[in-house]
Protein backbone atom coordinates (compact mmCIF):
# COMPACT_ATOMS: atom_id res chain seq x y z
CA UNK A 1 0.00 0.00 0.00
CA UNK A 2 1.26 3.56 -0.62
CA UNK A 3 2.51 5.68 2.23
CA UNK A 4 0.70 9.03 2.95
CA UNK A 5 1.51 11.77 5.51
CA UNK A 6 2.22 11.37 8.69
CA UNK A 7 -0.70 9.84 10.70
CA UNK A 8 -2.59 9.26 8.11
CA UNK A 9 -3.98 5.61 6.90
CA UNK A 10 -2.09 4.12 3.63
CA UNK A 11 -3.94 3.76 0.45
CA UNK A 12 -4.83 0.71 -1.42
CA UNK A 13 -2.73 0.66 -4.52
CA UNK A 14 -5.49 -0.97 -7.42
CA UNK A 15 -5.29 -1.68 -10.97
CA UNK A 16 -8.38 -2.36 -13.03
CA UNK A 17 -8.58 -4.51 -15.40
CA UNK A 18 -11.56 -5.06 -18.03
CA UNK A 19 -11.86 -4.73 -22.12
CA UNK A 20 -15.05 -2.59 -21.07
CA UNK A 21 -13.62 1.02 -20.59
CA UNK A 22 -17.17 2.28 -19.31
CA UNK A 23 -16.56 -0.62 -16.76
CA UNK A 24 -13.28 0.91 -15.79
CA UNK A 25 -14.70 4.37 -16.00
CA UNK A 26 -17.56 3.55 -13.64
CA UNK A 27 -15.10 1.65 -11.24
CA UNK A 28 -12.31 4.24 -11.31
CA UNK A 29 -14.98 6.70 -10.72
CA UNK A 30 -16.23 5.59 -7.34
CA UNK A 31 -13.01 4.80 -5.98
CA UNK A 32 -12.00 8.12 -6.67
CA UNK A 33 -14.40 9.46 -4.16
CA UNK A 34 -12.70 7.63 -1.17
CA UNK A 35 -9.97 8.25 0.84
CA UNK A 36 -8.50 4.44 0.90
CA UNK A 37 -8.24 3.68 -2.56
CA UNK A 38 -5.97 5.02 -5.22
CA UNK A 39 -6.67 3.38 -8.71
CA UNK A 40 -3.53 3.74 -10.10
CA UNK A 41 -3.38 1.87 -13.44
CA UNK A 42 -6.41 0.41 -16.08
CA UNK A 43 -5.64 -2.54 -18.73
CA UNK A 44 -7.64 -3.13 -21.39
CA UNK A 45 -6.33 -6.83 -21.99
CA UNK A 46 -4.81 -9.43 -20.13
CA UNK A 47 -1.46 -8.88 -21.29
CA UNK A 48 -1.74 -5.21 -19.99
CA UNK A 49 -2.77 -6.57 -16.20
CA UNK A 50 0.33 -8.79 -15.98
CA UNK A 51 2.32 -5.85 -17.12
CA UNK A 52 0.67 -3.54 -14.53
CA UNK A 53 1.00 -6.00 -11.42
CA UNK A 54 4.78 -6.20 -12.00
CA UNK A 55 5.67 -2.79 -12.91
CA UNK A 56 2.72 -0.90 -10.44
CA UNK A 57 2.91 -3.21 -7.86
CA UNK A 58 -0.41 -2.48 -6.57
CA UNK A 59 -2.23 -3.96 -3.64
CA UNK A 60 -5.29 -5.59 -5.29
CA UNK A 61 -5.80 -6.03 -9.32
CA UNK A 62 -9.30 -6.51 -10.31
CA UNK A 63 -9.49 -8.66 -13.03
CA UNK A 64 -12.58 -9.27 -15.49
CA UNK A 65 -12.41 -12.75 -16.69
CA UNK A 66 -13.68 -12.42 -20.50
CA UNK A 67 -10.76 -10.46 -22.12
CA UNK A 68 -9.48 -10.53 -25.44
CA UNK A 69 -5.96 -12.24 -26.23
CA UNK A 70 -5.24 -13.86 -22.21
CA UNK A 71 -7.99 -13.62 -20.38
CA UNK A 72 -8.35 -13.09 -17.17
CA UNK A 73 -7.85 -16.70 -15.83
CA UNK A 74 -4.58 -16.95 -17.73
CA UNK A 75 -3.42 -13.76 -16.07
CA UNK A 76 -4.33 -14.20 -12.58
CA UNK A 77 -2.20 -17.82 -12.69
CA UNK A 78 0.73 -15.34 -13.96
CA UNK A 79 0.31 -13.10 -11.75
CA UNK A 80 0.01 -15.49 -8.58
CA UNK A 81 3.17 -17.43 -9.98
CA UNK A 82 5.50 -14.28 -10.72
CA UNK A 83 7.37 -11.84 -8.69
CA UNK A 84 3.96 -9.60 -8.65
CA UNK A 85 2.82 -9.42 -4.64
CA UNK A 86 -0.88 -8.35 -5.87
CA UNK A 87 -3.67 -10.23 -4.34
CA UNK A 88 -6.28 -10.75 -7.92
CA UNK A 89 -10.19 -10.26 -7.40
CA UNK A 90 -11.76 -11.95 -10.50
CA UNK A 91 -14.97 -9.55 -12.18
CA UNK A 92 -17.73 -12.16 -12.59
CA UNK A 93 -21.31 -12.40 -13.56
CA UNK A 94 -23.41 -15.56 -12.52
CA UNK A 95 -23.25 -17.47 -15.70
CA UNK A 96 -19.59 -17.13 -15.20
CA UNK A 97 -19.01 -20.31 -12.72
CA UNK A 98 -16.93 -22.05 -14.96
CA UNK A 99 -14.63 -19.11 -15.20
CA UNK A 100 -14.83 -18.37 -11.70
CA UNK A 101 -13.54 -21.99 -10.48
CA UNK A 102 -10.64 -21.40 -13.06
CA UNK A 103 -9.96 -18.26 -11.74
CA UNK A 104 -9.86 -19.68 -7.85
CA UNK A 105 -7.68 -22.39 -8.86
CA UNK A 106 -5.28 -19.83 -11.13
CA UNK A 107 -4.77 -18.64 -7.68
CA UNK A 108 -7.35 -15.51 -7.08
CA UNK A 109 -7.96 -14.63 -3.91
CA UNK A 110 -11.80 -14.26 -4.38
CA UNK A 111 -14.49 -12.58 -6.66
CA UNK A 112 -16.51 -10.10 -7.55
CA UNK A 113 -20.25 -9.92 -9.37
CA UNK A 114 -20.84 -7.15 -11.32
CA UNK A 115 -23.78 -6.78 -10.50
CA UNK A 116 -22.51 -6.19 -6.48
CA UNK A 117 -23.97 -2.90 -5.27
CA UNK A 118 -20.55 -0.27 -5.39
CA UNK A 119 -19.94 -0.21 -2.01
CA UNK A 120 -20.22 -4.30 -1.99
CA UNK A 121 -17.30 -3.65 -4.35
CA UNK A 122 -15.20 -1.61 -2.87
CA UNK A 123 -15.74 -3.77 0.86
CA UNK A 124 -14.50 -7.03 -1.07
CA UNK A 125 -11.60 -4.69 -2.56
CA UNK A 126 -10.14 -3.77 1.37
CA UNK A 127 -11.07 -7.23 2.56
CA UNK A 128 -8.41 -8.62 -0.47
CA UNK A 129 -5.93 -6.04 0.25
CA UNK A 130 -6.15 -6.58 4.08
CA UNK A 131 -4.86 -10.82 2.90
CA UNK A 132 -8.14 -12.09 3.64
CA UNK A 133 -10.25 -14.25 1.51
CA UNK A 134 -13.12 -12.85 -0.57
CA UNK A 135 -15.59 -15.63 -0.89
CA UNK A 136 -18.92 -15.37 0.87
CA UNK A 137 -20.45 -18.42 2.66
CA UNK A 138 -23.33 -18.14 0.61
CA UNK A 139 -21.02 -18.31 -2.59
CA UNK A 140 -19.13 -21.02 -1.84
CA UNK A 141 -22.49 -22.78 -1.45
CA UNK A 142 -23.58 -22.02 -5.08
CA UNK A 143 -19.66 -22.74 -6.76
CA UNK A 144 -20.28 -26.46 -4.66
CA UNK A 145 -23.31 -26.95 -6.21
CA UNK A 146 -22.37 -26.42 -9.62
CA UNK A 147 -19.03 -28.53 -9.42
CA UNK A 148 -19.70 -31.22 -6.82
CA UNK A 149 -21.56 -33.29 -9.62
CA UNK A 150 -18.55 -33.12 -11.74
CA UNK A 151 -16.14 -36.18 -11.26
CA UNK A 152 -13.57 -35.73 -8.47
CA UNK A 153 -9.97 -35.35 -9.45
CA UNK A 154 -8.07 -38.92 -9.13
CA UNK A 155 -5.47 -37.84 -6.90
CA UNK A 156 -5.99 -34.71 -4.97
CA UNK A 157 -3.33 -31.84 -5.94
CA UNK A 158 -2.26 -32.07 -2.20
CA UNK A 159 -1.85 -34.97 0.16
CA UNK A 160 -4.43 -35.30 2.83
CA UNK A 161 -2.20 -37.56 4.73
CA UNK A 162 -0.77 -35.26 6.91
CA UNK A 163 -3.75 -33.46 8.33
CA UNK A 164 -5.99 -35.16 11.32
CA UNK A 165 -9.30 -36.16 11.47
CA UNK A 166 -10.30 -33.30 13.50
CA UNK A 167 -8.97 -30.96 10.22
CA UNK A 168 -10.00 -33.20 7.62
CA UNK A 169 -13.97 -32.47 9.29
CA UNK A 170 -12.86 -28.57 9.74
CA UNK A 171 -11.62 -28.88 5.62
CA UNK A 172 -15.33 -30.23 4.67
CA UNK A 173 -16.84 -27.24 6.66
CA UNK A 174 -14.88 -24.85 5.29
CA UNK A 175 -15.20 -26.65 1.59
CA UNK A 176 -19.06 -26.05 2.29
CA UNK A 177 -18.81 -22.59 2.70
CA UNK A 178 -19.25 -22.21 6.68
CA UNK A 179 -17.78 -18.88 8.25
CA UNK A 180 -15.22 -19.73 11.57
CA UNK A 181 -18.56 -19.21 13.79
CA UNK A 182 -20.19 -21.57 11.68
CA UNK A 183 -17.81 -23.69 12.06
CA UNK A 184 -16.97 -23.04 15.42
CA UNK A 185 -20.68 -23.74 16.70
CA UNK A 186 -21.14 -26.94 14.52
CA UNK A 187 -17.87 -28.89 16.62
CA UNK A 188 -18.51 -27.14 19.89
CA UNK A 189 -15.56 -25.74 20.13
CA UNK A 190 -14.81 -21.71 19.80
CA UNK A 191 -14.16 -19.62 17.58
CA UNK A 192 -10.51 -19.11 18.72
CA UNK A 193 -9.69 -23.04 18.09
CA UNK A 194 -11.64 -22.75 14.79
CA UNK A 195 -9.17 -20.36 13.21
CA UNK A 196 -6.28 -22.17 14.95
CA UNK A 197 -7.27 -25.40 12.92
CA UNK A 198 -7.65 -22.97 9.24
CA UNK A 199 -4.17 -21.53 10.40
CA UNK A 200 -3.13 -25.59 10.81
CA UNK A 201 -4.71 -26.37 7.46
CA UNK A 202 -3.01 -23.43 5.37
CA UNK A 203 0.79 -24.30 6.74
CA UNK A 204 -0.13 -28.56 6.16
CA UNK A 205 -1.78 -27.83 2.81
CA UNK A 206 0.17 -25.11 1.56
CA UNK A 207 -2.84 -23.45 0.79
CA UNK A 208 -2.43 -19.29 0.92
CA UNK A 209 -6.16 -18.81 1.88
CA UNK A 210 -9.25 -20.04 2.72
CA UNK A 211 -10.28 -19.68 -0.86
CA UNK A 212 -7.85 -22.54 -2.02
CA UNK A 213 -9.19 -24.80 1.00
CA UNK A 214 -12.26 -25.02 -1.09
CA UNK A 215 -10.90 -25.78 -3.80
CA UNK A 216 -8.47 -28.14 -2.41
CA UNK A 217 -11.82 -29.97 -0.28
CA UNK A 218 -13.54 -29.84 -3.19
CA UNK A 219 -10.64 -31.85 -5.59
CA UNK A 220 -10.62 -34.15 -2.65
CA UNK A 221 -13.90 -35.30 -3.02
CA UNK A 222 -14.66 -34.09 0.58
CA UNK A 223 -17.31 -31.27 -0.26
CA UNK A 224 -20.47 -33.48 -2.44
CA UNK A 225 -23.86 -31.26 -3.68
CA UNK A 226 -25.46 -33.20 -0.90
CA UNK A 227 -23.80 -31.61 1.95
């Protein structure tokens, strides 16, 4: 984030990228009106965003997924596997899912409908920058439903082995789109020990967030439409 006067709060750094300039425009145009976010580049392909994230290093690149040339899923996995320290929020409609499991898998750090009311936006945009996960409960629920039916992968990307059964049942929760309280209330235990078991999970998984727990429960075979 970029450094401001004394005392005062640093800005998120955020590139936009989009093919749609009146998409930009209207983005650009109501970050400009706070005081925490600085849009400091726009990309037009996804080329362009790659570019940006190295060269801008910016906090947070939003990323449409539908983009001429690389699209966004392409440049969100080259983004998450180069030198760039941006955390990617993919731009998705509903009819998007396919794209939006790609995206989560290329390593984004959450999602965005454009159809989100502004300041939805611009919430998800500080929850990213802050290292959390954007990826509502309610979400996860509807990316389960579309993909459980699908066959599992053969072998899970990561080894299951190492994790106990206590964090194998805290992976399915999280897989299913509970929140720590959720979570927390379903084993009886709090919500301190809750986010001490997702803490466990990340480090044994090598997982960065919760986001790739999902993904990683659902590969498994541990998250079915039925739960």
């Amino acid at each position: 984030m970029s450094e401001g006067p004394p005392g005062a709060a640093e800005s998120i750094r955020v590139v936009l990228a989009d093919d749609q300039p009146l998409v930009r425009a209207a983005l650009r145009m109501v970050m400009a009106e706070t005081s925490d976010i600085d849009v400091v580049g726009e990309a037009g392909t996804g080329e362009e965003a790659v570019r940006l994230a190295t060269e801008l290093t910016p906090d947070v690149v939003v990323m449409d997924i539908r983009m001429p040339g690389l699209n966004g899923i392409e440049a969100t996995e080259r983004i998450a596997a180069g030198p760039a320290t941006a955390h990617v929020v993919v731009l998705t409609t509903f009819d998007d899912d396919d794209y939006v499991y790609g995206a989560l898998r290329a390593g984004a750090a959450g999602f965005l409908v454009k159809d989100m009311a502004l300041e939805e936006i611009l919430a998800g945009v500080r929850v990213v920058a802050a290292g959390d996960a954007l990826l509502a409960p309610g979400v996860t629920r509807r990316l389960i439903k579309e993909f459980a039916g699908r066959p599992a992968t053969a072998s899970p990307s990561r080894p299951l082995t190492a994790i106990t059964d206590r964090e194998r049942e805290v992976l399915v929760l999280v897989g299913s789109g509970l929140s720590n309280a959720e979570i927390a209330e379903r084993l009886f235990i709090s919500v301190a020990t809750a986010k001490t078991y997702l803490t466990r999970l990340l480090a044994k998984l090598g997982a960065r967030d919760r986001v790739q727990l999902v993904v990683i429960a659902y590969e498994a075979g541990l998250v079915t439409a039925a739960r």
